[in-house]
Protein backbone atom coordinates (compact mmCIF):
# COMPACT_ATOMS: atom_id res chain seq x y z
CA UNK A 1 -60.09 -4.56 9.55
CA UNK A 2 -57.98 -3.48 6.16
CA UNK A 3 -59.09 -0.07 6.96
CA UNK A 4 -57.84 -0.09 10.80
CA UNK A 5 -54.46 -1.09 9.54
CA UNK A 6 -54.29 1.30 6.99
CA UNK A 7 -54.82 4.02 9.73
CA UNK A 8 -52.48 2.36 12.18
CA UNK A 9 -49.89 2.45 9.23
CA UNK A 10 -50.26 6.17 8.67
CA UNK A 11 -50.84 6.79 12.65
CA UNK A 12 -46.90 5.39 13.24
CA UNK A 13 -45.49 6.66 10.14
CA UNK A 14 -47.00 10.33 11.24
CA UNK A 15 -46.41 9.78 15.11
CA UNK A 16 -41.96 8.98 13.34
CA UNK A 17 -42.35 11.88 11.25
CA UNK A 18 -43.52 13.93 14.46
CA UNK A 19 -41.27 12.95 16.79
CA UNK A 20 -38.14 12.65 14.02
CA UNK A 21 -36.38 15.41 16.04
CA UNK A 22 -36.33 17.13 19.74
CA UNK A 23 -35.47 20.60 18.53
CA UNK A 24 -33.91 23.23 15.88
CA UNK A 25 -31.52 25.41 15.87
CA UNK A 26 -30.21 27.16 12.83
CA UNK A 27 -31.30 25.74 9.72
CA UNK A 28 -30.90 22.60 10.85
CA UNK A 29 -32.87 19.81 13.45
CA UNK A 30 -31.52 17.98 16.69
CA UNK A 31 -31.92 14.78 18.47
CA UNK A 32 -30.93 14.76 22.07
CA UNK A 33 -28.83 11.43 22.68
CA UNK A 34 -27.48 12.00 26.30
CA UNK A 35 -26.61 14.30 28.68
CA UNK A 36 -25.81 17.21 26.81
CA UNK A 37 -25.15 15.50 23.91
CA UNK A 38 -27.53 15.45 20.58
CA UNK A 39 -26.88 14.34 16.88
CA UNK A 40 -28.44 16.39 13.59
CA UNK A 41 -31.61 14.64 12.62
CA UNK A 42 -33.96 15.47 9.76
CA UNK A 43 -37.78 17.36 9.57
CA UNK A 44 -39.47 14.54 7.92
CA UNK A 45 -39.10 13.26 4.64
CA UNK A 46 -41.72 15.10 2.97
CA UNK A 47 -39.44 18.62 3.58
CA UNK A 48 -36.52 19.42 1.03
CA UNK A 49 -33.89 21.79 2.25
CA UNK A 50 -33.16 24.65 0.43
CA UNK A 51 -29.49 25.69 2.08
CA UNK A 52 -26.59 25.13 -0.41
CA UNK A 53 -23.69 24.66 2.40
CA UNK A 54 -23.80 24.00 6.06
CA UNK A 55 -21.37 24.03 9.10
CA UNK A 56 -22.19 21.12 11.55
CA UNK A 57 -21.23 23.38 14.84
CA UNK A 58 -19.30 21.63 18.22
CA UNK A 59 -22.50 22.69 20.23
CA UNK A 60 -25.51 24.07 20.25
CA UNK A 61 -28.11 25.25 22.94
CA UNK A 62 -31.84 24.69 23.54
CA UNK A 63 -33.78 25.82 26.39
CA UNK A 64 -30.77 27.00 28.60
CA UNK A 65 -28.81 23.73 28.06
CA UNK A 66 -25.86 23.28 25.65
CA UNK A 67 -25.31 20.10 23.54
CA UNK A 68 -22.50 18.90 22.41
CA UNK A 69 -23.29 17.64 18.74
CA UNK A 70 -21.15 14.58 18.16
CA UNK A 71 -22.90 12.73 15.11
CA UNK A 72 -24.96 12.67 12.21
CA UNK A 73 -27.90 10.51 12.11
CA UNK A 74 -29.20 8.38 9.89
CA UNK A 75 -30.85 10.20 7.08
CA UNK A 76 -29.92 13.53 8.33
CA UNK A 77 -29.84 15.55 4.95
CA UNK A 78 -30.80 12.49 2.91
CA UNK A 79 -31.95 14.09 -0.54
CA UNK A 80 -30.24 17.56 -0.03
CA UNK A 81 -30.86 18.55 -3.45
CA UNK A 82 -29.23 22.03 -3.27
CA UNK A 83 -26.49 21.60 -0.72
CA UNK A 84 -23.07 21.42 -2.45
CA UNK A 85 -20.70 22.17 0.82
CA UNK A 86 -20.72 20.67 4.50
CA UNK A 87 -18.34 20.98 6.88
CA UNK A 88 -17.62 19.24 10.21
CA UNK A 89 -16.86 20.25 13.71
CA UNK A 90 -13.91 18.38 15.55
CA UNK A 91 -17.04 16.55 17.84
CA UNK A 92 -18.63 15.00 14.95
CA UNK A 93 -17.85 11.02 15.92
CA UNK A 94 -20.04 9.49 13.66
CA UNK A 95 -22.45 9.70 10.47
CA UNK A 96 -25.15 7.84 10.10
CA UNK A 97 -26.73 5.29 7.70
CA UNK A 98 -28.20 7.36 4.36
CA UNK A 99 -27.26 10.91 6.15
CA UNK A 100 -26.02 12.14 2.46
CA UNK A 101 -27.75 9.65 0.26
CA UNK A 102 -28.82 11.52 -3.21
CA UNK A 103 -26.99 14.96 -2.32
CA UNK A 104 -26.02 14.66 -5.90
CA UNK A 105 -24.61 18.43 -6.30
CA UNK A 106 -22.61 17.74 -3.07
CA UNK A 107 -18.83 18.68 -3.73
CA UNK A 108 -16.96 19.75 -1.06
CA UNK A 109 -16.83 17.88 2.15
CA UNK A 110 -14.35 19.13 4.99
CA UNK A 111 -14.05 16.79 7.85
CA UNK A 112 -13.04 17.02 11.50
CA UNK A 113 -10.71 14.81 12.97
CA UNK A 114 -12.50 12.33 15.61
CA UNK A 115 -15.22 10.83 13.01
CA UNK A 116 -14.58 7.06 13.69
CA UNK A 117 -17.39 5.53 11.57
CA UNK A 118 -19.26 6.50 8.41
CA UNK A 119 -22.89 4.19 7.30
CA UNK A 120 -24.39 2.24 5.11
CA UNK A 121 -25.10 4.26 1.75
CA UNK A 122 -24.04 7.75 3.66
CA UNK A 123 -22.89 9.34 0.67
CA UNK A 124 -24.45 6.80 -2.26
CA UNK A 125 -25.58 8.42 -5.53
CA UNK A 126 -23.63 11.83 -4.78
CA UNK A 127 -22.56 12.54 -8.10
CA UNK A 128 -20.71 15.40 -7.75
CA UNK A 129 -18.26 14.05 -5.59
CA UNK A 130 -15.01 13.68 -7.33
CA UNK A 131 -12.75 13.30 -4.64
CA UNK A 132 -13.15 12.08 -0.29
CA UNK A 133 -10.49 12.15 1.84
CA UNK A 134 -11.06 9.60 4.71
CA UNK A 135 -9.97 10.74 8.19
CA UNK A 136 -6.90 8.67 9.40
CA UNK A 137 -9.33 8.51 12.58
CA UNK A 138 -12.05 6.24 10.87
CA UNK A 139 -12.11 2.79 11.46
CA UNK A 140 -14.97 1.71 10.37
CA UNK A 141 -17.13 2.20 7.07
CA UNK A 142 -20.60 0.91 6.20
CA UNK A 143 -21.64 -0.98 3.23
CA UNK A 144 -22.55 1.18 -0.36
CA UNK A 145 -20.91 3.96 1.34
CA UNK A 146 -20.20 5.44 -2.18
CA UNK A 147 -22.28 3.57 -4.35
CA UNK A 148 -23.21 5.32 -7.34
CA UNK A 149 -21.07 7.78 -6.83
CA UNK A 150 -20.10 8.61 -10.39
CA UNK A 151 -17.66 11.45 -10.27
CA UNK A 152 -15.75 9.90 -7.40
CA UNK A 153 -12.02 9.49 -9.27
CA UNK A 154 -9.85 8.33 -6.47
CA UNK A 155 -9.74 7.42 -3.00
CA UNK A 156 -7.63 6.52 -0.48
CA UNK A 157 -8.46 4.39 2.53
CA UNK A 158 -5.91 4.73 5.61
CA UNK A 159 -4.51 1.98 7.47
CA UNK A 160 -6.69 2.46 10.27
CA UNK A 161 -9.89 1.26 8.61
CA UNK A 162 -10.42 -2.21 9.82
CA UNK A 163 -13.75 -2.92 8.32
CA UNK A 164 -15.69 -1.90 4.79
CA UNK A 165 -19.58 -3.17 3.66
CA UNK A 166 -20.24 -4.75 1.09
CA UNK A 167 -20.44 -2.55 -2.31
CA UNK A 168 -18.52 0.36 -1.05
CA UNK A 169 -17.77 1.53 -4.50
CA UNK A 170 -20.32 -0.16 -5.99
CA UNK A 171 -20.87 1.21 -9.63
CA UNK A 172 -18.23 4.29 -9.05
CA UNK A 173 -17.64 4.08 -13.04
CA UNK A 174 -15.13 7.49 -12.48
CA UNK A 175 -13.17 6.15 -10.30
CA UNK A 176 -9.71 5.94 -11.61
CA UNK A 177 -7.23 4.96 -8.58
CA UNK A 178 -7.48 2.89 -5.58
CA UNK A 179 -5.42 2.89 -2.72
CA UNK A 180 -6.30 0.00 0.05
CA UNK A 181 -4.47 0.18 3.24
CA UNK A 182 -3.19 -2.71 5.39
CA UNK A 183 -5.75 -2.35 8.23
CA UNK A 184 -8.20 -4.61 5.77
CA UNK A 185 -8.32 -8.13 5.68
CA UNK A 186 -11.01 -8.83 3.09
CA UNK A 187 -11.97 -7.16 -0.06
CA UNK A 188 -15.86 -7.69 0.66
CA UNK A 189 -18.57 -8.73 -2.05
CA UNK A 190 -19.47 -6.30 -4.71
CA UNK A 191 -16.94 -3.78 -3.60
CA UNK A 192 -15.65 -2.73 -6.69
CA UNK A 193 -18.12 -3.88 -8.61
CA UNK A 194 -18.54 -1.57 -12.45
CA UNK A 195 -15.73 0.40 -11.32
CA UNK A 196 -15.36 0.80 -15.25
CA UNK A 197 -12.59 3.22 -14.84
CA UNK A 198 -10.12 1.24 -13.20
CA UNK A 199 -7.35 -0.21 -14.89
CA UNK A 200 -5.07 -1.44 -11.98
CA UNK A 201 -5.51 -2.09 -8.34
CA UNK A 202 -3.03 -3.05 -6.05
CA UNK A 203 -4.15 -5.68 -2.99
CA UNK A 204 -2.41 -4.96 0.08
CA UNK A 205 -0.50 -8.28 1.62
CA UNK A 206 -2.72 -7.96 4.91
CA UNK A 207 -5.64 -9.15 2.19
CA UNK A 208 -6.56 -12.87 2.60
CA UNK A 209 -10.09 -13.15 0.69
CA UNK A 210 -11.82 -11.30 -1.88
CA UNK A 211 -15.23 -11.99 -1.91
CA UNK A 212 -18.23 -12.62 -4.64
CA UNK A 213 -18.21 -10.38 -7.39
CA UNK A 214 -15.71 -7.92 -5.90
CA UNK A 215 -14.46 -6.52 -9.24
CA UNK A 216 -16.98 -7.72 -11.80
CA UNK A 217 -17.54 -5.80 -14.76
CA UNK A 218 -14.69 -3.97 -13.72
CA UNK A 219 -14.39 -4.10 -17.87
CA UNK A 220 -11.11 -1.97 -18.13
CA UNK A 221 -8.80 -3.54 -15.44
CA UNK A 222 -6.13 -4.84 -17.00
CA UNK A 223 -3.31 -5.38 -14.09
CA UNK A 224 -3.84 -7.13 -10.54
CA UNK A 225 -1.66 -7.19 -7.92
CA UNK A 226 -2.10 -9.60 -5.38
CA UNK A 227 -0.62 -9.45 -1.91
CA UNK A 228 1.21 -12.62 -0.21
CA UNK A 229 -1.76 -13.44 2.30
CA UNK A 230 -4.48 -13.84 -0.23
CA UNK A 231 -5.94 -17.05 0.34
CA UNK A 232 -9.13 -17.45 -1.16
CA UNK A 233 -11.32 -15.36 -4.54
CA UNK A 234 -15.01 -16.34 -4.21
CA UNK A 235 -17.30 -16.45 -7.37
CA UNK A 236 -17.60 -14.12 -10.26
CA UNK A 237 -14.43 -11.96 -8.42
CA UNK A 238 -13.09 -11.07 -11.96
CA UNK A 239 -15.97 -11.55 -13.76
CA UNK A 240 -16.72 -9.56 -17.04
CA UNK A 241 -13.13 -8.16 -16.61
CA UNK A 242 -12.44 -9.49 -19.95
CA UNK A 243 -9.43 -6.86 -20.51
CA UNK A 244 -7.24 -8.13 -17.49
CA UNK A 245 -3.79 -8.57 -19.13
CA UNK A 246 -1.66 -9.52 -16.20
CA UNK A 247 -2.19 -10.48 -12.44
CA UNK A 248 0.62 -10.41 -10.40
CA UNK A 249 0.23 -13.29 -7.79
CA UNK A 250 3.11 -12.64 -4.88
CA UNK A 251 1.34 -15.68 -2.62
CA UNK A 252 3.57 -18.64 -2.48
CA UNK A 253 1.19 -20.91 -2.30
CA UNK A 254 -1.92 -20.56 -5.19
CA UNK A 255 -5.01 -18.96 -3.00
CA UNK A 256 -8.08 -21.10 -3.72
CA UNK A 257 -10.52 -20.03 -6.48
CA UNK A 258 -14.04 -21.33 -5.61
CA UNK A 259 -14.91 -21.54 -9.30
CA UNK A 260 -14.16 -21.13 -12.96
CA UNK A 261 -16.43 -17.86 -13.32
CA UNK A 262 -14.27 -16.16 -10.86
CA UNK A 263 -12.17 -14.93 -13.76
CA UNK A 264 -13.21 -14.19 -17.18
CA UNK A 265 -9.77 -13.81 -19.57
CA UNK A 266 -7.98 -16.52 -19.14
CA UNK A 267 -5.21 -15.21 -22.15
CA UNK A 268 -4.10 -13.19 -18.92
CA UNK A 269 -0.15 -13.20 -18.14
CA UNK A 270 0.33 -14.70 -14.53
CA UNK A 271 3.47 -13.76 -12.37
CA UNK A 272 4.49 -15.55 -9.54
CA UNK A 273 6.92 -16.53 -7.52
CA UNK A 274 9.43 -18.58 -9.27
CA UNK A 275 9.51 -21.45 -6.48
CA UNK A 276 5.39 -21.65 -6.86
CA UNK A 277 5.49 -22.11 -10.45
CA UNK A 278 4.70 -25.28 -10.92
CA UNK A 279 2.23 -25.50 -8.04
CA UNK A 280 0.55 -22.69 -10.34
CA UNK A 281 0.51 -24.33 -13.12
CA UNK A 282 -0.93 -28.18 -11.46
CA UNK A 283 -3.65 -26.04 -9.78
CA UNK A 284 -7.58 -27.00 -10.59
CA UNK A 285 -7.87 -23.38 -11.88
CA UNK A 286 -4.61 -20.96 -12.04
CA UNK A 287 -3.41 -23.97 -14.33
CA UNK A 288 -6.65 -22.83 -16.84
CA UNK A 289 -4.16 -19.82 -17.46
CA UNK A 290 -2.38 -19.95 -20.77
CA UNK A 291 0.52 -18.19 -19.67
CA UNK A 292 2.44 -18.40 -16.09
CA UNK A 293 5.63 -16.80 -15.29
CA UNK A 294 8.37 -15.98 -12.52
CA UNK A 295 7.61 -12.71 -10.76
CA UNK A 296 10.38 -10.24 -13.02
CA UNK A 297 10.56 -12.15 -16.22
CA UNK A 298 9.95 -9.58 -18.84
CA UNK A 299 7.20 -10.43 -21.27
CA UNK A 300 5.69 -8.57 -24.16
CA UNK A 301 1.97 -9.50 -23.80
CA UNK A 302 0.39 -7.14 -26.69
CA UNK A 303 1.25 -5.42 -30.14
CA UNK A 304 0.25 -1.82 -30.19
CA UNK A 305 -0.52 -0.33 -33.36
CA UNK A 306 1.58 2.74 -34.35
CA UNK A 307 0.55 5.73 -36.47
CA UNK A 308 3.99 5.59 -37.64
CA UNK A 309 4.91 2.67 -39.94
CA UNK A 310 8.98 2.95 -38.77
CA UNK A 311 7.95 2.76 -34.98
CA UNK A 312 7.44 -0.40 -33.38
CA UNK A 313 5.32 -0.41 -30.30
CA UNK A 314 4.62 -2.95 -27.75
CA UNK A 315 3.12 -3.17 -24.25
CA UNK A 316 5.65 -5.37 -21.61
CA UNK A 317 5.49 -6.21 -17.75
CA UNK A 318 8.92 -5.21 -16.13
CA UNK A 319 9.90 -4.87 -12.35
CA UNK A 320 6.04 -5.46 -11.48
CA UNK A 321 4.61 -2.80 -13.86
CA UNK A 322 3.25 -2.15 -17.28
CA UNK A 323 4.97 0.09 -19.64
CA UNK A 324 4.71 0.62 -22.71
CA UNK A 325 8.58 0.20 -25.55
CA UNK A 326 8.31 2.30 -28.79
CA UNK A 327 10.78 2.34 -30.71
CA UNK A 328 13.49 2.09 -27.74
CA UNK A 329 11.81 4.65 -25.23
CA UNK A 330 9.52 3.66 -22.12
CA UNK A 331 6.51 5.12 -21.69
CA UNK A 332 4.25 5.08 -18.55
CA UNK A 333 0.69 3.04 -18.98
CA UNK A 334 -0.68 6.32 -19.52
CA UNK A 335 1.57 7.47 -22.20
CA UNK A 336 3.82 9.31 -19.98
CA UNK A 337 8.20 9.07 -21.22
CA UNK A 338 9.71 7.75 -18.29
């Protein structure tokens, strides 16, 4: 019996692998999906392309008939080893779950302009991606969409994405800057999670909940900004964020915190709005912070120490921003004289 099932198992697997595309044209393999339309497919997993960059063409023609090619499916150049370019035709719609997962020279990535959704994990562990720009047409994006995707350094996603998976940047430690746009209304679980290169985010105000573990071990954040929806931060949120200096809280009325672990630095400056103080400061957990304030008191919340005996350095919170007073000039976070 163990031996029938054994050659069952390798029967189907062979029988996928077999049938994993309807035809080729180019260097690359088709699936047909409807009348006169077809998406690119893979060989079978066992084959590794050897192409370094590839143009997804509008159409292509098989047997007398031309296709229109409007996605990529899932697992399409999964494992690309060599391929460091692709480019898109205007038809391309979609891209499927895994279709760039481990293309880890892949560096260049120009898009067409109809793509509406992007996968799960359809560009994870591409580590030579340092930046993506996201079509404005995109609504949708899968879940680990970037994961692992250690070069990434900023991103920007447009106000016409109305839905991210969970993990999208899960462990992106390069990335730097994060700009969320207002189509989102929930910073899912694990999103951000190890994004150890972050030091400030910015939630948009059409944000109500940020889920489990969203920025934990996010371990150089040190400024949150939270928009006015924000009603709810799930467990372990801020977790192992142990550098967060100041979280700017622009929601009159405290958002629920499911739990104590949802932050872990307590010594954290919170700014809010002067009318919610004292809501802020009775509530079960914001209250656990040492030190609340009205949104656009100045505070200085750290000593920096100077090279320079004579200069006197310290890091403040003015106008909703952190800059940095030595000696009577402003300098950006950065180091930058404003």
């Amino acid at each position: 019996m163990k031996k029938i099932l054994i050659f069952l198992i390798f029967a189907l697997f062979s029988a996928l692998s077999a049938q994993a595309y309807d035809f080729k044209s180019g260097d690359l393999y088709y699936n047909i999906t409807g009348n006169n339309t077809a998406e690119v497919t893979y060989e079978d997993f066992t084959i590794s392309y050897t192409f370094s960059s590839v143009t997804i063409p509008d159409t292509v023609t098989h047997n007398g008939i031309t296709y229109r090619v409007t996605g990529i499916g899932m697992y399409a150049l999964v494992n690309c080893l060599n391929l460091t370019s692709v480019s898109f035709s205007n038809s391309i719609l979609s891209i499927g779950d895994y279709a760039f997962s481990g293309c880890k020279n892949l560096s260049y990535i120009a898009f067409g302009d109809s793509i509406t959704s992007i996968g799960n994990a359809a560009f994870s562990s591409c580590a030579a991606l340092t930046s993506f720009i996201i079509p404005n047409s995109v609504t949708n994006i899968g879940s680990q969409t970037f994961a692992n995707c250690s070069g990434l350094t900023n991103m920007i996603i447009p106000d016409n994405v109305i839905s991210v998976g969970s993990g999208l940047f899960f462990n992106c430690s390069g990335l730097t800057s994060i700009s969320i746009g207002n189509g989102l209304k929930k910073i899912e679980y694990h999103m951000f999670y190890g994004c150890t290169g972050l030091t400030s985010v910015t939630i948009p105000d059409s944000i109500t909940n940020i889920g489990f573990a969203a920025f934990e071990n996010c371990s150089n954040l040190q400024a949150v900004y939270l928009g006015e929806q924000l009603d709810s931060i799930y467990f372990y949120a801020f977790k192992g964020c142990q550098n967060l200096q100041a979280i700017y809280c622009y929601s009159p009325t405290p958002p629920y915190v499911v739990d104590f672990d949802s932050f872990d630095n307590y010594n954290a400056h919170i700014y809010v709005p002067c009318d919610s103080k004292t809501d802020y400061s009775y509530d079960a957990i914001w209250g656990l912070f040492r030190y609340i304030h009205c949104i656009g008191e100045e505070t200085a919340i750290e000593s920096i120490p100077s090279d320079f005996p004579h200069q006197r350095t310290r890091k403040i919170f003015r106008d909703n921003k952190a800059i940095i007073l030595r000696d009577g000039e402003e300098y950006s976070i950065l180091g930058h004289k404003l």
